[in-house]
C-alpha atoms as a PDB file:
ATOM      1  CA  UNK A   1      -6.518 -30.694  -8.325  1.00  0.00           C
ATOM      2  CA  UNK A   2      -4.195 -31.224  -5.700  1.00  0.00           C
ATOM      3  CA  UNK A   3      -1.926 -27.800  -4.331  1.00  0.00           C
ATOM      4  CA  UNK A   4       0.005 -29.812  -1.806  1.00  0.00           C
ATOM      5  CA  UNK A   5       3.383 -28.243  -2.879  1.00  0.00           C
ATOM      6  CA  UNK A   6       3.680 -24.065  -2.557  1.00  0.00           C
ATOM      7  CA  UNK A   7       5.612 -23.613  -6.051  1.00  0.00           C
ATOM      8  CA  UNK A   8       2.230 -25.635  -7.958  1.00  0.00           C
ATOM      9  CA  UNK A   9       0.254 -23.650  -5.905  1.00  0.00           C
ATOM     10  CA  UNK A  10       2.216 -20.097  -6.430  1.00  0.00           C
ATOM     11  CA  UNK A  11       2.348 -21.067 -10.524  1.00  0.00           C
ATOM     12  CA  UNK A  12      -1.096 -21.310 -10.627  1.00  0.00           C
ATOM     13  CA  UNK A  13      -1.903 -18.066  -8.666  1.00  0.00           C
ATOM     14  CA  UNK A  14       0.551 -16.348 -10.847  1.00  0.00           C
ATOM     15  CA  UNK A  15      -1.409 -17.324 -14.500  1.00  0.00           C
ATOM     16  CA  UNK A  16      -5.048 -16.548 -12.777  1.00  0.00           C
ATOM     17  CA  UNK A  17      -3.284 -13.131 -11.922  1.00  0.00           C
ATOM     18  CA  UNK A  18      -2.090 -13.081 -15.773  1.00  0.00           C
ATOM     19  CA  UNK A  19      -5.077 -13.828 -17.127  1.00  0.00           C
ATOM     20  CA  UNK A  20      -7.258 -11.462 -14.897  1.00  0.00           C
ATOM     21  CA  UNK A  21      -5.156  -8.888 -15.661  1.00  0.00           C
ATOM     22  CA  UNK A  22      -5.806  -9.512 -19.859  1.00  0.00           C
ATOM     23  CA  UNK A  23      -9.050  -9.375 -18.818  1.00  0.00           C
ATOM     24  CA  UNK A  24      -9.012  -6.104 -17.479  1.00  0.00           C
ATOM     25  CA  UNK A  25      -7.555  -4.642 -20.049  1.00  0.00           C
ATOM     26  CA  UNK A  26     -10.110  -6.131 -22.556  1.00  0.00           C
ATOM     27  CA  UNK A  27     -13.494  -5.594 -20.737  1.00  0.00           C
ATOM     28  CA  UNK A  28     -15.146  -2.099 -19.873  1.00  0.00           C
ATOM     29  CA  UNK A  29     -17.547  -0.140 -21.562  1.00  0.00           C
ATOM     30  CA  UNK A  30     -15.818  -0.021 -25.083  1.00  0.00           C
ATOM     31  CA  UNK A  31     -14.740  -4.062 -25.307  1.00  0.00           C
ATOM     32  CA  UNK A  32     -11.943  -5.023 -26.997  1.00  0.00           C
ATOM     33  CA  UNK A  33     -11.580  -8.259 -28.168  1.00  0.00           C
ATOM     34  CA  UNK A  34      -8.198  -9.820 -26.053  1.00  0.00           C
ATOM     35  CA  UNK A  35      -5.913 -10.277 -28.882  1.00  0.00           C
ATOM     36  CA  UNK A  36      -6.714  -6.992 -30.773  1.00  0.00           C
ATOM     37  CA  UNK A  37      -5.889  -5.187 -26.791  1.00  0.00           C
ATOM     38  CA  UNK A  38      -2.923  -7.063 -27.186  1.00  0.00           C
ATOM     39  CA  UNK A  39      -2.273  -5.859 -30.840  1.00  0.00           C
ATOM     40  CA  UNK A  40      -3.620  -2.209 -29.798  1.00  0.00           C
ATOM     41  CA  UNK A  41      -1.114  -1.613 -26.327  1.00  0.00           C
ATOM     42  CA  UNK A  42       1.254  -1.713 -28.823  1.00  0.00           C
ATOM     43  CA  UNK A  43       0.242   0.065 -31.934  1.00  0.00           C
ATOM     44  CA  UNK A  44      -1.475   3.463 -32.845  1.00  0.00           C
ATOM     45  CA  UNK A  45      -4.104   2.040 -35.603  1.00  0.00           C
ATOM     46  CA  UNK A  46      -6.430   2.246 -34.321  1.00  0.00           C
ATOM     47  CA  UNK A  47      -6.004   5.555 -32.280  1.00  0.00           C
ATOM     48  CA  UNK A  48      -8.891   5.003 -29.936  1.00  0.00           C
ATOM     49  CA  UNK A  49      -8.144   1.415 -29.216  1.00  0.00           C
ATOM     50  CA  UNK A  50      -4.309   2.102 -27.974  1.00  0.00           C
ATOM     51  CA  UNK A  51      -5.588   5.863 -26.567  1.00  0.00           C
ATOM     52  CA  UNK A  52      -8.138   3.370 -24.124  1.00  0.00           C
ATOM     53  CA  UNK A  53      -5.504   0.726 -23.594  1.00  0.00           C
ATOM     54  CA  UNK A  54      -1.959   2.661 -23.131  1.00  0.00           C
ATOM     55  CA  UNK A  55      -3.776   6.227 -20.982  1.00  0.00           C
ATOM     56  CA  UNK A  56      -6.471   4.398 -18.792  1.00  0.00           C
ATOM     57  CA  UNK A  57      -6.577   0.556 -18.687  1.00  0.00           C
ATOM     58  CA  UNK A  58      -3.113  -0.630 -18.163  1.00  0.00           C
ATOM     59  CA  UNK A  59      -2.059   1.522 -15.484  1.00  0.00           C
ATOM     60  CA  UNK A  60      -5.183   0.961 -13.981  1.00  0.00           C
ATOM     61  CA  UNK A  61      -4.634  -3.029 -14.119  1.00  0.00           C
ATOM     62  CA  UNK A  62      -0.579  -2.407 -13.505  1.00  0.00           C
ATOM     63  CA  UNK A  63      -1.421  -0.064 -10.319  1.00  0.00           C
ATOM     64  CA  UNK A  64      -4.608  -2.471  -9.716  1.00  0.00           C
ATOM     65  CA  UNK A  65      -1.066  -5.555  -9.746  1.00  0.00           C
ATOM     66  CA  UNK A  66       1.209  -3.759  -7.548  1.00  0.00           C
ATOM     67  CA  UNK A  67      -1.225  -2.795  -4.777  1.00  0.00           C
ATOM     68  CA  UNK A  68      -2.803  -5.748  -4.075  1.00  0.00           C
ATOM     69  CA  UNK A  69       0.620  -7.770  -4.143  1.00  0.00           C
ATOM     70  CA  UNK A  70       1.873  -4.843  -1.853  1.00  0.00           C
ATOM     71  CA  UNK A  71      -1.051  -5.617   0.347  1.00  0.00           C
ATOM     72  CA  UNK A  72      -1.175  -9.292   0.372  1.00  0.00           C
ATOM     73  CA  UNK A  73       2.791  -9.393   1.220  1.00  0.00           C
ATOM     74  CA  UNK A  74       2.375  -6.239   3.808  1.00  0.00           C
ATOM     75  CA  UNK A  75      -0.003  -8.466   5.636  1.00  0.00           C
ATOM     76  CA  UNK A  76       1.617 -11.815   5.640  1.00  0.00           C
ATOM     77  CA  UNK A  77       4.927 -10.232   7.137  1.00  0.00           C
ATOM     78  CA  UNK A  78       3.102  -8.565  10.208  1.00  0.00           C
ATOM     79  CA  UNK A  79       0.839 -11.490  10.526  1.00  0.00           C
ATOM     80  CA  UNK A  80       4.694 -13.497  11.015  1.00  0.00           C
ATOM     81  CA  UNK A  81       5.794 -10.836  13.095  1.00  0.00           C
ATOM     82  CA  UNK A  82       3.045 -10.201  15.533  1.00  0.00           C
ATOM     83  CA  UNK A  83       2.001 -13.985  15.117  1.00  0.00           C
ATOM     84  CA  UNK A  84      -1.180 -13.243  14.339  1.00  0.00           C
ATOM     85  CA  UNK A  85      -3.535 -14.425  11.493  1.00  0.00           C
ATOM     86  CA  UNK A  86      -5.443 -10.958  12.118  1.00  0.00           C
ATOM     87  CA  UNK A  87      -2.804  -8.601  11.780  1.00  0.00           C
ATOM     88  CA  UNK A  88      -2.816  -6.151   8.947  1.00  0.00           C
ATOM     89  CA  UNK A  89      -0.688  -2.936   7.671  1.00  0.00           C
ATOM     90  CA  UNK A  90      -3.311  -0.892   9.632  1.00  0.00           C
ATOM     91  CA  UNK A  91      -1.106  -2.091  13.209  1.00  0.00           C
ATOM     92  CA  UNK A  92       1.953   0.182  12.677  1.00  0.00           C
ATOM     93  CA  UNK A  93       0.045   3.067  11.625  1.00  0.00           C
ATOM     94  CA  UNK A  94       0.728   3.121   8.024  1.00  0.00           C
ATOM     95  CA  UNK A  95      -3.177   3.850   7.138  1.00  0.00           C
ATOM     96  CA  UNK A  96      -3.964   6.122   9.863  1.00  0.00           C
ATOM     97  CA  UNK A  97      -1.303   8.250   9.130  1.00  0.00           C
ATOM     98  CA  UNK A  98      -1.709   8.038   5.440  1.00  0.00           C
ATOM     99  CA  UNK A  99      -5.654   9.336   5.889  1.00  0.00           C
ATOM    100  CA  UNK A 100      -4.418  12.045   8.477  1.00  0.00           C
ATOM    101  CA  UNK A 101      -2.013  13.683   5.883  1.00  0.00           C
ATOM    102  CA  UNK A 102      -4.391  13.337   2.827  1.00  0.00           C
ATOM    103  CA  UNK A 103      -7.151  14.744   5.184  1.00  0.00           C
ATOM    104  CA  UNK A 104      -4.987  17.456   5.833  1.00  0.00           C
ATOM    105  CA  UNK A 105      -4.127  18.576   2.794  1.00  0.00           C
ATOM    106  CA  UNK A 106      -7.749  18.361   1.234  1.00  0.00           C
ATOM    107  CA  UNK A 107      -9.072  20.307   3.795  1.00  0.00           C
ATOM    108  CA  UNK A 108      -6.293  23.214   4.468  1.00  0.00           C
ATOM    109  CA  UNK A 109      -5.640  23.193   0.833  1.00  0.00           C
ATOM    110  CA  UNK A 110      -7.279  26.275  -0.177  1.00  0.00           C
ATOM    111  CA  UNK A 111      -6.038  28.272   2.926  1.00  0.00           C
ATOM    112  CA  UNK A 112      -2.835  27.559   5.305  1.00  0.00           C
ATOM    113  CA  UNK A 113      -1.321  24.717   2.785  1.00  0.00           C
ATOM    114  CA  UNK A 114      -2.414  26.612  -0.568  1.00  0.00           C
ATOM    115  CA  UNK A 115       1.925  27.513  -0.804  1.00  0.00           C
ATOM    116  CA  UNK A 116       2.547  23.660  -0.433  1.00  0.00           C
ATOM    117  CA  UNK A 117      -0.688  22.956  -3.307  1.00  0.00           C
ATOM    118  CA  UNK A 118       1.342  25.658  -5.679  1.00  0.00           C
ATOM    119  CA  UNK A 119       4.762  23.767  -5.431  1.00  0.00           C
ATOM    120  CA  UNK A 120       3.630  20.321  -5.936  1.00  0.00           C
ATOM    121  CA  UNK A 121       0.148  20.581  -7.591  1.00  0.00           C
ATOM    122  CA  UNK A 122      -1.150  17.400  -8.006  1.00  0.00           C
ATOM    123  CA  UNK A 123       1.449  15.140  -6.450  1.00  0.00           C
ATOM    124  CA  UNK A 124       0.499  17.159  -3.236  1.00  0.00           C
ATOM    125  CA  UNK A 125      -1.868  14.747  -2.119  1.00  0.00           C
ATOM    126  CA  UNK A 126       0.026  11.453  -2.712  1.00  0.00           C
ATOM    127  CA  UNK A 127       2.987  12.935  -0.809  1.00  0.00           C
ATOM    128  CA  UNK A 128       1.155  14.144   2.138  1.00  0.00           C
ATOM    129  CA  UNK A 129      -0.467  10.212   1.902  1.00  0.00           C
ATOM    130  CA  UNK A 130       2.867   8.931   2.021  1.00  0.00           C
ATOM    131  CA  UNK A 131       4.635  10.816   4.085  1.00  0.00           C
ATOM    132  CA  UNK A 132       1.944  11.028   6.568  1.00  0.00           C
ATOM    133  CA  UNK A 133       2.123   6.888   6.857  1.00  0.00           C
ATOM    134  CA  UNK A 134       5.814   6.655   7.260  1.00  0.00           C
ATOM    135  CA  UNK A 135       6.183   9.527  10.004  1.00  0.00           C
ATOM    136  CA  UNK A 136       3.443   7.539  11.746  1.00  0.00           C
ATOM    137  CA  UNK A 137       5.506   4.105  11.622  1.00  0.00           C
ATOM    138  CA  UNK A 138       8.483   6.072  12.329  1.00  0.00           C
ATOM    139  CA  UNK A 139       6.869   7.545  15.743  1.00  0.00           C
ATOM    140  CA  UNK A 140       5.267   3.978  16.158  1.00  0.00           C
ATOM    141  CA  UNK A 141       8.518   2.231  15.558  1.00  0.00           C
ATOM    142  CA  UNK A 142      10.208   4.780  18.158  1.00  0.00           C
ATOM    143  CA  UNK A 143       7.895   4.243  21.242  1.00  0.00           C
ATOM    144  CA  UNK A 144       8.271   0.515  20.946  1.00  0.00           C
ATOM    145  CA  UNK A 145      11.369   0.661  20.673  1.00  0.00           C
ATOM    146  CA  UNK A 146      13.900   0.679  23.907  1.00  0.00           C
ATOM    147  CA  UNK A 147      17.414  -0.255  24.287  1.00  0.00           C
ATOM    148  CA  UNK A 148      17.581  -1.316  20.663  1.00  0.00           C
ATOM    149  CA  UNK A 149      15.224  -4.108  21.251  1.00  0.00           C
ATOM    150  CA  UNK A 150      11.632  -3.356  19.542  1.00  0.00           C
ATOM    151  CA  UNK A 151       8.105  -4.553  22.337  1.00  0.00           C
ATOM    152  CA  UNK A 152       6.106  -6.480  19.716  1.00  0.00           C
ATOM    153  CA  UNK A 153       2.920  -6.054  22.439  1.00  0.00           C
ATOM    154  CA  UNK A 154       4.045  -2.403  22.905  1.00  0.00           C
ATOM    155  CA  UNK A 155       4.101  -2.108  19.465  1.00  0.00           C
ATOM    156  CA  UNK A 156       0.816  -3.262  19.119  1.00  0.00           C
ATOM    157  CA  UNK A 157      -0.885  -1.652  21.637  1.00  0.00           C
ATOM    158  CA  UNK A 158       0.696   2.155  20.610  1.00  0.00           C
ATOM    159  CA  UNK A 159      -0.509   1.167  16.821  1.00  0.00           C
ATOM    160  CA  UNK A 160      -3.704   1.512  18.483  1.00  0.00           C
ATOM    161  CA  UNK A 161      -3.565   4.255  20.458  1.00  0.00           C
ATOM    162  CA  UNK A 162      -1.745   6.319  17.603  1.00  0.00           C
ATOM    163  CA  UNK A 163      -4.882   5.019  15.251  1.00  0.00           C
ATOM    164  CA  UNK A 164      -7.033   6.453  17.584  1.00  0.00           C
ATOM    165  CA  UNK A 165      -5.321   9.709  17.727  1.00  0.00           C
ATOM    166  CA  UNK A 166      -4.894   9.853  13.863  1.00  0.00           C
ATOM    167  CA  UNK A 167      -8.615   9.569  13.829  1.00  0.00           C
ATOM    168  CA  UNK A 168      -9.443  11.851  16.204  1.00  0.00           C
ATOM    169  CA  UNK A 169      -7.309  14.547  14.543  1.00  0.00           C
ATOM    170  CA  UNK A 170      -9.213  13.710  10.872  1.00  0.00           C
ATOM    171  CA  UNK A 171     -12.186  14.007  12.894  1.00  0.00           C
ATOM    172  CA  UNK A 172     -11.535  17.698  14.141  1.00  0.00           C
ATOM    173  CA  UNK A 173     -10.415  18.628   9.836  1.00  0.00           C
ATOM    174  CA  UNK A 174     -13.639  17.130   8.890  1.00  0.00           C
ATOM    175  CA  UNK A 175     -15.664  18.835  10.919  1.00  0.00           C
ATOM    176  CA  UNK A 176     -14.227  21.895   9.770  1.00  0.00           C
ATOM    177  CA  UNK A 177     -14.094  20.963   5.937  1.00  0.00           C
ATOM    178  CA  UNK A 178     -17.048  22.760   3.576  1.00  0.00           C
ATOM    179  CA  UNK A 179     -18.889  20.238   1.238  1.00  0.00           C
ATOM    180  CA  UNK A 180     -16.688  20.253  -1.928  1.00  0.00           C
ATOM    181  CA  UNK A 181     -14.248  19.564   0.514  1.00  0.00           C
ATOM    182  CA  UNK A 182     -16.113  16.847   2.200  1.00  0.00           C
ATOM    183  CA  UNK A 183     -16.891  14.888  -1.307  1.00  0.00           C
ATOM    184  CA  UNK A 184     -13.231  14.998  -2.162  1.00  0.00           C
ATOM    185  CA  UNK A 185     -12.553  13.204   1.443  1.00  0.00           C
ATOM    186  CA  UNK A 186     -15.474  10.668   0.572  1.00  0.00           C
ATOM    187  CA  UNK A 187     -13.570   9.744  -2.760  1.00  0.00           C
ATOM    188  CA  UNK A 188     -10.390   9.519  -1.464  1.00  0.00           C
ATOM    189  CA  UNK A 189     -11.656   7.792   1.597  1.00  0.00           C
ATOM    190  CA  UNK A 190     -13.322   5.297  -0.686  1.00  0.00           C
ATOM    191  CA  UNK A 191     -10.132   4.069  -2.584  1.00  0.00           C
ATOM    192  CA  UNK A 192     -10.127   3.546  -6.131  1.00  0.00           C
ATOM    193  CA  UNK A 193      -7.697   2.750  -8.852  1.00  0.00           C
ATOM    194  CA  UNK A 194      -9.948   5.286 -11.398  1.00  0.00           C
ATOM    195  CA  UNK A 195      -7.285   8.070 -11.074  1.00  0.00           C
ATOM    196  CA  UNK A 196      -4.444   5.792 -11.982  1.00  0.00           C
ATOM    197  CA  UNK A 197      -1.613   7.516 -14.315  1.00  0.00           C
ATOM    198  CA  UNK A 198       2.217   6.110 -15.516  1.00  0.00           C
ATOM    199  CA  UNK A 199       3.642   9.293 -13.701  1.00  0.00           C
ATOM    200  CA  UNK A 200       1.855   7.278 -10.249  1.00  0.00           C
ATOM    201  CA  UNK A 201       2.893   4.134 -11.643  1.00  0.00           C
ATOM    202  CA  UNK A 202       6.661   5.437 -11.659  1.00  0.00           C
ATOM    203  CA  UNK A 203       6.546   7.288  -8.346  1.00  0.00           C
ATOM    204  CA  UNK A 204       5.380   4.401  -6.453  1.00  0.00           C
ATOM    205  CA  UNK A 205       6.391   1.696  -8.571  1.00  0.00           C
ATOM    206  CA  UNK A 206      10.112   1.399  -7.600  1.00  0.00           C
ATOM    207  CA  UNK A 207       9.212   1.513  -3.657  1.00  0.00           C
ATOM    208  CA  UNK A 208       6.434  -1.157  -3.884  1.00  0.00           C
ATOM    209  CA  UNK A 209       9.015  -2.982  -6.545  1.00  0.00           C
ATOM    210  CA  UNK A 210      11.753  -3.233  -4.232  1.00  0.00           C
ATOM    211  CA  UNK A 211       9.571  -4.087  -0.997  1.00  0.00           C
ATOM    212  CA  UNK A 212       8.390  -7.261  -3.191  1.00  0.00           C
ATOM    213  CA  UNK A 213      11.703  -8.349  -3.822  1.00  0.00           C
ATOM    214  CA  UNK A 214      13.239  -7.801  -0.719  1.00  0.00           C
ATOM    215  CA  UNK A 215      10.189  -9.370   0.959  1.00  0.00           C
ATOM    216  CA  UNK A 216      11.343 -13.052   0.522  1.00  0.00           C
ATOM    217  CA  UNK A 217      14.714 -12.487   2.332  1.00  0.00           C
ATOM    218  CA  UNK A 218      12.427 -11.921   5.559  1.00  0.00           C
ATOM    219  CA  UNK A 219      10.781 -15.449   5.380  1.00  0.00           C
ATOM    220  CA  UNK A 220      13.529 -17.706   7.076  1.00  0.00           C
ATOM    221  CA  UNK A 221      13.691 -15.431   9.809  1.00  0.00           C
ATOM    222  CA  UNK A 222       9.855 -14.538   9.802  1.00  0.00           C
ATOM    223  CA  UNK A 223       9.383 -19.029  10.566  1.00  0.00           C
ATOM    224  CA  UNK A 224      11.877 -18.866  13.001  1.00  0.00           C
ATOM    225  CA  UNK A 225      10.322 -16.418  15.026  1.00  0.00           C
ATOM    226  CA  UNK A 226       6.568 -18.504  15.248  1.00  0.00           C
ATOM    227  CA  UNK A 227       8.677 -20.404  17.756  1.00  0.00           C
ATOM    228  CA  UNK A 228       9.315 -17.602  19.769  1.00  0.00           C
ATOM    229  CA  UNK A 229      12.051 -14.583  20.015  1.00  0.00           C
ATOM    230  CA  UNK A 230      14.421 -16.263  22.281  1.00  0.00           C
ATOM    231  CA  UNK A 231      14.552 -19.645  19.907  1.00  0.00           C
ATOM    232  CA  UNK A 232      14.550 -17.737  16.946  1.00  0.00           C
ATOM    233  CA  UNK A 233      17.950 -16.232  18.053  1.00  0.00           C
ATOM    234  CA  UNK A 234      19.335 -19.787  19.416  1.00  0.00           C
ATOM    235  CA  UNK A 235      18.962 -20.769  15.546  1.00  0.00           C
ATOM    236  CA  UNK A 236      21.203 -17.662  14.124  1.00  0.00           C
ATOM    237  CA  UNK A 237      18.349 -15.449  13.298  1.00  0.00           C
ATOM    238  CA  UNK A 238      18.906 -11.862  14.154  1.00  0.00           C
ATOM    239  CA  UNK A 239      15.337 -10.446  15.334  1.00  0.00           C
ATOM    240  CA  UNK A 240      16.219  -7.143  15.750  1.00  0.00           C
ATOM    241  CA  UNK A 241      17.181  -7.025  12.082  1.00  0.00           C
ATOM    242  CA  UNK A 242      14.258  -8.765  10.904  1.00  0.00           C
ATOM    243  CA  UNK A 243      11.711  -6.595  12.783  1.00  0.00           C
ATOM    244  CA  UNK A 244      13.300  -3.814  11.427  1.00  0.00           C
ATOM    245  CA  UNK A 245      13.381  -5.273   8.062  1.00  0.00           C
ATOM    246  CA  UNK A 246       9.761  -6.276   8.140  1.00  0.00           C
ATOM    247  CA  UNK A 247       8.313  -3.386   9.626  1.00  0.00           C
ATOM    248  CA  UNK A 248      10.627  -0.405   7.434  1.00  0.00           C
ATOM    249  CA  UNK A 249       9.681  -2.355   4.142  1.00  0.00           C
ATOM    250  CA  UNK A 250       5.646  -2.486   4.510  1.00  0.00           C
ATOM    251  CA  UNK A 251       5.546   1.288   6.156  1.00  0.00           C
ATOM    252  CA  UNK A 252       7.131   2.276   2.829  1.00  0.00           C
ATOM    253  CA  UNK A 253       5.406  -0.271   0.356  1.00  0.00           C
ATOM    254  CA  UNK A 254       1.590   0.342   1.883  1.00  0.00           C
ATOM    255  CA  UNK A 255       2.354   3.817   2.513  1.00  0.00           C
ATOM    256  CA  UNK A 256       3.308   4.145  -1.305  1.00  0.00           C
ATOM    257  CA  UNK A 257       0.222   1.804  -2.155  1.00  0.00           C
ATOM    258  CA  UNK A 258      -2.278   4.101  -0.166  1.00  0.00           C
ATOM    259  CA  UNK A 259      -1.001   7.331  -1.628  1.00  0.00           C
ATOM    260  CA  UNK A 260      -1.444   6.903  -5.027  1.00  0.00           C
ATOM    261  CA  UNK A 261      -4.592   4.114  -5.185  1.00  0.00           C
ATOM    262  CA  UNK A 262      -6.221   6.143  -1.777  1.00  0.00           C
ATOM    263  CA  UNK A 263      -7.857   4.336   1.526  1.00  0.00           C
ATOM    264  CA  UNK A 264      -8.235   0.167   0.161  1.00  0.00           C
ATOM    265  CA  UNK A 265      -8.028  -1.789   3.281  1.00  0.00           C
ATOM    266  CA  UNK A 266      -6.112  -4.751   3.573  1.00  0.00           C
ATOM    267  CA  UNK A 267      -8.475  -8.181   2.922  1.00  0.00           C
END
């Protein structure tokens, strides 16, 4: 079959992404046929079938949704910014930062952070994720930026050198970290969706929500701009804006995806 036009091509992405998703929620150790998960997500007879479905399958599959449509869109915007098939969310910082403040709160946990653990328990880690990635792209954002006009190469080139930093720091907490310590930064490092909960889904839901929609506003200006800066303005686009735009909306939407589903790279 032919995908010559986007919209045949998006509609059938969309249903393999529906029916993948109804077949995540049916398949696992205890299988469920599809209809009766269906049936079950929405019923309490039986109690095991919509305990499985409703506490550990569907916001693994929703979180599972949201991240990898959070990653897909993260890297199509930088790869229209920078103009560059290769870039990825990992260029302004977002995953760098993100590892550096889970690092450091799994390793000074127990001892200089322990106050910060007791306030917000388990969110503690997902908020030192998060806020780790957006200081990062905020400091990124800030050196590349001069006289209100943001250095696409300079950009580039401090994402790497602030990667680099970020990973020497997390080298100096590992090397400090004991071995419980050093299996919990193994797991996290790993990424999975295992420890997905609705109170994740809700705290990072709305941010990766409203990066999605807000996402297709960027791709007029995101075309113009493969012709060049200078043309792109000629035709009424305003760059500044649109870097901004771009770069604000996947700090927060990868740096929200990272915190609660842990270190998945961008594909």
């Amino acid at each position: 079959v032919r995908m010559t036009e986007p919209w045949k091509l998006l509609a059938f992405l969309g249903a393999g992404v529906v029916v993948l998703f109804l077949v995540s929620i049916s398949v696992g150790p205890a299988t469920i046929p599809m209809m009766q998960a269906l049936q079950g997500a929405f019923a309490d007879d039986p109690p095991v079938i919509s305990t499985i479905l409703v506490e550990l399958r569907l916001p693994r599959a929703i979180l599972g949704v949201l991240v990898g449509a959070t990653l897909g869109l993260s890297g199509a915007a930088l790869q229209g910014l920078f103009r560059n098939p290769l870039a990825d969310p990992g260029i302004v910082g977002v995953g760098s930062g993100a590892g550096l403040g889970a690092i450091t709160v799994i390793v000074l946990g127990n001892t200089m952070l322990a106050p910060v653990i007791g306030m917000f328990g388990i969110y503690a880690l997902p908020l030192a994720a998060f806020y780790g990635g957006l200081v990062s792209t905020l400091l990124l954002y800030r050196v590349a930026t001069r006289r209100g006009q943001t250095s696409i190469a300079t950009m580039l080139l401090a994402g790497i050198a602030l990667g680099a930093l970020a990973g020497a720091l997390s080298g100096m907490l590992v090397y400090v970290a004991d071995d419980q310590e050093l299996r919990d930064l193994t797991f996290w490092g790993l990424g999975s969706l295992a420890g997905a909960t609705w109170a994740k889904i809700w705290a990072a839901g709305p941010i990766i929500l409203a990066a999605l929609a807000a996402a297709p506003f960027l791709a007029r200006g995101l075309d113009a701009m493969v012709l060049g800066e200078a043309t792109a303005n000629h035709l009424g686009v305003r760059v500044q804006r649109v870097k901004n735009f771009a770069i604000l909306a996947v700090a927060a939407a990868t740096g929200a995806s990272v915190a609660v589903a842990g270190g998945i790279g961008f594909v």
